[in-house]
Protein backbone atom coordinates (compact mmCIF):
# COMPACT_ATOMS: atom_id res chain seq x y z
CA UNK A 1 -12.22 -69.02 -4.34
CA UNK A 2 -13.36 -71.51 -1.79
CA UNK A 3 -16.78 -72.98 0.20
CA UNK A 4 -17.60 -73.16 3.47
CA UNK A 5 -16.67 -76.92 5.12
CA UNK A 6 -13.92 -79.31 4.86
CA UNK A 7 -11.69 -79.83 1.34
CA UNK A 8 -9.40 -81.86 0.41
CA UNK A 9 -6.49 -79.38 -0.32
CA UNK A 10 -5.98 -75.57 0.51
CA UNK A 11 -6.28 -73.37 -2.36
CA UNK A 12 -3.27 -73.01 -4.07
CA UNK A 13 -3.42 -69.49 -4.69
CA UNK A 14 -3.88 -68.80 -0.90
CA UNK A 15 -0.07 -67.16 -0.53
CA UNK A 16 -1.14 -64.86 -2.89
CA UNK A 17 -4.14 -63.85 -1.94
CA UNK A 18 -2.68 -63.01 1.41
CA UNK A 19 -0.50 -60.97 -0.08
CA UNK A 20 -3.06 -58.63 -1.91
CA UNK A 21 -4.86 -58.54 0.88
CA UNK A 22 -1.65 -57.32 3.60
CA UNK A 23 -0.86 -54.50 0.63
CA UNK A 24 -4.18 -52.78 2.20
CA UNK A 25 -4.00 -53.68 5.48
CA UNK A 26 -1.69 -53.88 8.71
CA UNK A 27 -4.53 -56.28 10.22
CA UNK A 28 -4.23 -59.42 11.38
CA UNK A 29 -5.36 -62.17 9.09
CA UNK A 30 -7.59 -65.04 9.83
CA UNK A 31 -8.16 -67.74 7.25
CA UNK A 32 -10.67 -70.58 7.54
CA UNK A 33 -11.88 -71.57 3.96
CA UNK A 34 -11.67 -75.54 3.44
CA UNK A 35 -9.30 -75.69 6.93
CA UNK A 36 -10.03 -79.80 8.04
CA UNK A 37 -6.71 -81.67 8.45
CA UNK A 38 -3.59 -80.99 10.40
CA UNK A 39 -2.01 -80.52 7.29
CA UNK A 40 -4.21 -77.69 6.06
CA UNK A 41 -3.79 -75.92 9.34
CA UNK A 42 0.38 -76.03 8.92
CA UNK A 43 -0.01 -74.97 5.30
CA UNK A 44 -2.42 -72.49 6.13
CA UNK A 45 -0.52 -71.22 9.45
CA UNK A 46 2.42 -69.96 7.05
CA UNK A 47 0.59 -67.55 5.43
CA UNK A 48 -2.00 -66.24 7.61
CA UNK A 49 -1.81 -64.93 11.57
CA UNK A 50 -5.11 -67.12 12.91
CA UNK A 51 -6.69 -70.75 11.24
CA UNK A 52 -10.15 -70.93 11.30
CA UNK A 53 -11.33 -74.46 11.80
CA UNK A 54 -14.67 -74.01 12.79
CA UNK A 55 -16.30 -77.38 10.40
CA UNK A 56 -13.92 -79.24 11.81
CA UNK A 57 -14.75 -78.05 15.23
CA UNK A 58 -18.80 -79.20 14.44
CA UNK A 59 -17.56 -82.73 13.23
CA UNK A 60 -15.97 -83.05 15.83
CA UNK A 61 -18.71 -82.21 18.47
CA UNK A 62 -21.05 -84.13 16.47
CA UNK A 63 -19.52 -87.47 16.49
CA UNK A 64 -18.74 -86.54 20.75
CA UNK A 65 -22.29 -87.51 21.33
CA UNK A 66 -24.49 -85.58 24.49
């Protein structure tokens, strides 16, 4: 449903995706696919207990220079 690395919009079917996946566990939930903009991270935030934003976390160290 998704690649690794920055998108331009979060999956739309993301709420219910979630949702199959809480029917079979009690788990938190950590979702990361596509995660780049503030925006995705609020949209994505609603649905799911943890935001993975690791790309954006890379792009961001690799414009910081040594």
């Amino acid at each position: 449903m998704g690649v690794t690395g920055s998108s331009d919009t979060v999956n739309s079917e993301l709420p219910q995706l979630v949702a199959r996946i809480r029917e079979h566990t009690s788990l938190p939930l950590a979702v990361g696919f596509g995660v780049s903009t503030r925006e995705h991270f609020k949209t994505v935030a609603k649905h799911a207990n943890g935001v993975v934003i690791g790309s954006r976390i890379v792009t961001v160290l690799k414009q910081a220079g040594a």
